[in-house]
Protein backbone atom coordinates (compact mmCIF):
# COMPACT_ATOMS: atom_id res chain seq x y z
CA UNK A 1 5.48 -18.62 2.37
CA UNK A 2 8.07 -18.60 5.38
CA UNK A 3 11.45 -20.18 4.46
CA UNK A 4 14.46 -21.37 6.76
CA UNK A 5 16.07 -17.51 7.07
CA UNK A 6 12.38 -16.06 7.79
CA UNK A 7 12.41 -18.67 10.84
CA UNK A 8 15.12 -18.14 12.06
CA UNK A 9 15.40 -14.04 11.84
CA UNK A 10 11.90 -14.34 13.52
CA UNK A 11 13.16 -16.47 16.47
CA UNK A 12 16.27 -14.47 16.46
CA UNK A 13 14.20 -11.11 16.67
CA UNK A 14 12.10 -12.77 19.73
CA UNK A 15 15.58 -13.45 21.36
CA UNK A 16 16.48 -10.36 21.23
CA UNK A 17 13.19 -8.79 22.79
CA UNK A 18 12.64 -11.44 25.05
CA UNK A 19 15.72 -12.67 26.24
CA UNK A 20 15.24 -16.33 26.25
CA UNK A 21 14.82 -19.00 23.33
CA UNK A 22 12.06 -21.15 25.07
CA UNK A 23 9.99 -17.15 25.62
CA UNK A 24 11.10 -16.69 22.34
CA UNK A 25 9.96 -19.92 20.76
CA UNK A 26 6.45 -19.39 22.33
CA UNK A 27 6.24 -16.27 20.99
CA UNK A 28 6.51 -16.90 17.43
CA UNK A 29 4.83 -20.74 18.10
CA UNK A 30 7.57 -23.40 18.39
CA UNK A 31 8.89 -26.00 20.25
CA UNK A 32 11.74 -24.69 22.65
CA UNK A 33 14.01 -28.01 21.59
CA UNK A 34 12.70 -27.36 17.91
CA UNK A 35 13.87 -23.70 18.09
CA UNK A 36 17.14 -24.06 19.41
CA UNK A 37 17.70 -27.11 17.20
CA UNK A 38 17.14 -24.48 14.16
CA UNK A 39 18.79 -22.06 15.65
CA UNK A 40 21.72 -24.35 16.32
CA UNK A 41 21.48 -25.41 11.93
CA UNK A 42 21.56 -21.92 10.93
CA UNK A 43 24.57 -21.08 13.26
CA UNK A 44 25.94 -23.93 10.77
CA UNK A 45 24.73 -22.30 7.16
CA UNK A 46 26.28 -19.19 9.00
CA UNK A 47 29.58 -20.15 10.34
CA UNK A 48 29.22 -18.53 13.22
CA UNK A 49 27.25 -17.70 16.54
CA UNK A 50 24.04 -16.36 16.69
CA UNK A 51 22.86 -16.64 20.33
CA UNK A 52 24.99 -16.60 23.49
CA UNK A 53 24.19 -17.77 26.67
CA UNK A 54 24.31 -14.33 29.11
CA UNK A 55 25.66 -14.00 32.49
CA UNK A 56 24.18 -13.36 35.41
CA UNK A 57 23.54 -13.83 39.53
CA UNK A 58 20.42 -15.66 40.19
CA UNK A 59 17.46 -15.43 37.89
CA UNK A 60 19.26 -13.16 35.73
CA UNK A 61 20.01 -15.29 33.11
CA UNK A 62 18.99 -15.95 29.95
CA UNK A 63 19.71 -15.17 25.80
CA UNK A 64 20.93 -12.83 23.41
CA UNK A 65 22.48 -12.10 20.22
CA UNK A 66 25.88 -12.01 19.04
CA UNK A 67 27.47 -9.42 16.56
CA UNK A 68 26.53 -12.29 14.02
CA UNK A 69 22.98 -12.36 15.24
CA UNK A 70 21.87 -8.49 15.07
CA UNK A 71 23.14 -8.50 12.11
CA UNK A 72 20.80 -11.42 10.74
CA UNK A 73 17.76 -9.55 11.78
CA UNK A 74 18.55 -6.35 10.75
CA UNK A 75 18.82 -7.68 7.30
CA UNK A 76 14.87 -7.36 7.07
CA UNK A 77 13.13 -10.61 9.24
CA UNK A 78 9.41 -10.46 9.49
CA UNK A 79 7.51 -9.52 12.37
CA UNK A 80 5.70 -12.49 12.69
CA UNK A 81 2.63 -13.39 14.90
CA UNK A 82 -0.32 -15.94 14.78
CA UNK A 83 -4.04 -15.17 14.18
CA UNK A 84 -6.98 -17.41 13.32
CA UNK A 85 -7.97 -16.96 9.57
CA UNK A 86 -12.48 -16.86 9.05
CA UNK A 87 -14.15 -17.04 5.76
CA UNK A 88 -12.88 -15.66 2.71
CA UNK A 89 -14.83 -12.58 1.48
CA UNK A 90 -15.49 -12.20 -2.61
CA UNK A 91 -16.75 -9.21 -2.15
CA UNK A 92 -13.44 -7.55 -0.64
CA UNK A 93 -11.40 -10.29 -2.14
CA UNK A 94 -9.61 -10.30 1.28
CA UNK A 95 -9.69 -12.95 4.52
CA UNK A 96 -10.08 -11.55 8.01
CA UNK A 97 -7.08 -12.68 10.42
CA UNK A 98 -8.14 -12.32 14.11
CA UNK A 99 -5.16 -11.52 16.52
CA UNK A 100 -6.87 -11.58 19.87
CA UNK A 101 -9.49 -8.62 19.87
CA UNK A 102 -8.19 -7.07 16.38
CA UNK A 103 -8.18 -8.02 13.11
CA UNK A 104 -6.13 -7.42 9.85
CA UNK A 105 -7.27 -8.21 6.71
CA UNK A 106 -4.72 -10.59 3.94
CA UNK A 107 -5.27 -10.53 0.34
CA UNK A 108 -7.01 -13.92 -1.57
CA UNK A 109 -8.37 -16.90 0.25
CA UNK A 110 -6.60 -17.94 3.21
CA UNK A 111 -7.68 -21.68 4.72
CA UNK A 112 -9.55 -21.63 7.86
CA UNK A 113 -8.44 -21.93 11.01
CA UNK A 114 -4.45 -21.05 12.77
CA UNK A 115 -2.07 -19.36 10.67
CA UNK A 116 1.65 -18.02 11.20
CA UNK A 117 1.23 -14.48 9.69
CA UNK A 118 4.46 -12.27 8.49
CA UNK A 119 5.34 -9.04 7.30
CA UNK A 120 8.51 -7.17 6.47
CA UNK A 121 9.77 -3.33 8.24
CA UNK A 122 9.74 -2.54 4.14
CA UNK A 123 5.98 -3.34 4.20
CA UNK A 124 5.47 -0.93 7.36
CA UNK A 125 3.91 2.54 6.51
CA UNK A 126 4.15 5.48 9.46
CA UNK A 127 1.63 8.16 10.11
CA UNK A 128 0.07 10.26 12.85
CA UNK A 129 -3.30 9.39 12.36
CA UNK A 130 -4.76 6.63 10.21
CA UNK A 131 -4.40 7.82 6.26
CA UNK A 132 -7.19 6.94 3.76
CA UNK A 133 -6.57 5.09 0.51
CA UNK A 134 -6.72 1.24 -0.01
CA UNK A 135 -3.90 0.40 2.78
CA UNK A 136 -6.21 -1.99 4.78
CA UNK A 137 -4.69 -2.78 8.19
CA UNK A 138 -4.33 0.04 10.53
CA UNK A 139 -2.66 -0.63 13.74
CA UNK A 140 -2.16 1.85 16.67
CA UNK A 141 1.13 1.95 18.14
CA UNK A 142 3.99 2.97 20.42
CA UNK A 143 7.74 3.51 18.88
CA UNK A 144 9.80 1.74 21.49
CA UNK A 145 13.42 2.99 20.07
CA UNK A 146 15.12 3.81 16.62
CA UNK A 147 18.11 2.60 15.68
CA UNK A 148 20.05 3.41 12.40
CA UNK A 149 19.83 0.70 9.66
CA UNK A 150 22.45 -1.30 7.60
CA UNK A 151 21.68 0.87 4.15
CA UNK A 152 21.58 4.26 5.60
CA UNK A 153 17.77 3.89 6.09
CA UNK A 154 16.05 3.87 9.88
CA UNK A 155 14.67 0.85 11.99
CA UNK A 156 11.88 1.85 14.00
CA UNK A 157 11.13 -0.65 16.58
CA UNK A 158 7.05 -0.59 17.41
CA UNK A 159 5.05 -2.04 20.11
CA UNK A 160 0.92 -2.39 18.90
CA UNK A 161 -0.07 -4.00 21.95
CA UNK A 162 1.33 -7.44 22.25
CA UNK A 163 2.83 -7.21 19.00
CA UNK A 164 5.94 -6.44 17.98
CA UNK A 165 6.95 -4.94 14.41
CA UNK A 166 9.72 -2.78 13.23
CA UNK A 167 9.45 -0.09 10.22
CA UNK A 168 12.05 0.74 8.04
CA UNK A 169 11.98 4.36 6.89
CA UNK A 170 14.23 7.01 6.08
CA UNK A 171 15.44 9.91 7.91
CA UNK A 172 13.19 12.61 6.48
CA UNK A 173 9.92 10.43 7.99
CA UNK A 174 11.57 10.45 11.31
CA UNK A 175 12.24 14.23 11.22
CA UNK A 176 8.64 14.94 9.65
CA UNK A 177 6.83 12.91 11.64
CA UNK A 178 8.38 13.66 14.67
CA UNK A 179 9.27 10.39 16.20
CA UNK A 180 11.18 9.79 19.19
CA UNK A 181 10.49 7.15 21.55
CA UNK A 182 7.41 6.94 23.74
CA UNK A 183 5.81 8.79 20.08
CA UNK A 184 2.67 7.08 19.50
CA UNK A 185 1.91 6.55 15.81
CA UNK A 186 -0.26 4.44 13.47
CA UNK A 187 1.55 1.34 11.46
CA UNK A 188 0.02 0.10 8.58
CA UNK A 189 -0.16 -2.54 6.65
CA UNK A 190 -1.66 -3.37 2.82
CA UNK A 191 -3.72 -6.50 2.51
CA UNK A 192 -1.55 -7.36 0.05
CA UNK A 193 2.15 -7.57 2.14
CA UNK A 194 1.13 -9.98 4.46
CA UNK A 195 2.79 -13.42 3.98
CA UNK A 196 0.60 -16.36 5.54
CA UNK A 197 0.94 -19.75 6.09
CA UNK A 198 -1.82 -21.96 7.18
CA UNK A 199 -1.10 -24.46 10.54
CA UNK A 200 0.63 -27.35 10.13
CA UNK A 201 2.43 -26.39 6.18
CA UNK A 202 6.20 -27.32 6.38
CA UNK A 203 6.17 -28.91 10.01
CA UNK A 204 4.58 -26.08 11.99
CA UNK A 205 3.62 -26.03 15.48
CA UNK A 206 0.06 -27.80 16.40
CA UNK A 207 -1.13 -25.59 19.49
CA UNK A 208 0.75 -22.27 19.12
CA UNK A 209 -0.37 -19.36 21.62
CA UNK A 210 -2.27 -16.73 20.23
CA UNK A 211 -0.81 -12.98 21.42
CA UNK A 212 -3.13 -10.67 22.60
CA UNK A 213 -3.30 -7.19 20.61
């Protein structure tokens, strides 16, 4: 289940990466005027700025995060994306997501059809190559930069195709595994850490866009 501070660290986290609130509400499915008019509440429940408007000559303006902001998403936001959930398999006890031409796999019976899908840096295991054991979701990626986190842990900031995600791990798994940026990796994910919600629960966008993976 997404709350209000999931929503809004998610469209704070696509400012950030994207530079604009209208990109960034497409990329995590919303309304432009329904994002900013979140945005704008949760500036309220925080007493301060999030987003400011940056400067620029022509074309070369656009969004990004205050002090305030950063801080809000490093506080642990979910990556979050949209996928189309199939049919629930007994066997596996799991429901097959499909994120343009991948799919990850979410614990229980998800409803057919769109769903907003989220998962937290915490939930985000690192390795060279893809380990064995139950972990279902494997997903090959690129580390785009790591940047020291809030509680002496380590944000690594991933790119798996058109996704997004961050890991949070600690200083020895950077040093043992080597990462720097450019470092390609495998993220993954158990069935079981992925947070769904099916289209439409708690006002959600009708038509979002589907990223490609």
């Amino acid at each position: 289940m997404f709350d209000f501070a999931d929503r809004t660290r998610a469209i704070l986290d696509a400012v950030d990466r994207l530079g604009s609130v209208s990109a960034a509400a497409r990329a995590v499915g919303l309304d432009p005027s329904n994002a900013l008019r979140h945005v704008r509440a949760a500036e309220r429940r925080a007493g301060a700025r999030l987003i400011e408007r940056a400067k620029g000559g022509a074309g070369r303006g656009g969004s990004r995060l205050t002090r305030a902001g950063r801080g809000l998403v490093a506080d642990g936001g979910p990556a979050v994306l949209w996928a189309r959930a199939g049919t629930f398999d007994p066997e596996e006890g799991t429901t097959p997501l499909a994120v343009g031409r991948r799919v990850l796999h979410a614990a229980g019976r998800v409803p057919p059809g769109l769903v907003q899908v989220g998962f937290r840096p915490e939930d985000v295991a690192l390795a060279r190559a893809a380990p064995g054991g139950s972990t279902r979701n494997h997903l090959p990626a690129r580390v785009h930069a790591i940047e020291a986190g809030p509680d002496g842990t380590w944000r690594v900031r991933l790119a798996a195709g058109a996704l997004r995600l961050d890991a949070a791990v600690t200083r020895g798994a950077v040093r043992a595994l080597r990462l720097r940026p450019g470092s390609r990796v495998v993220a993954s994910l158990k069935a079981s850490t992925l947070r769904v919600r099916p289209l439409g629960e708690n006002g959600g966008p009708r038509t979002p866009g589907l990223p490609r993976l």
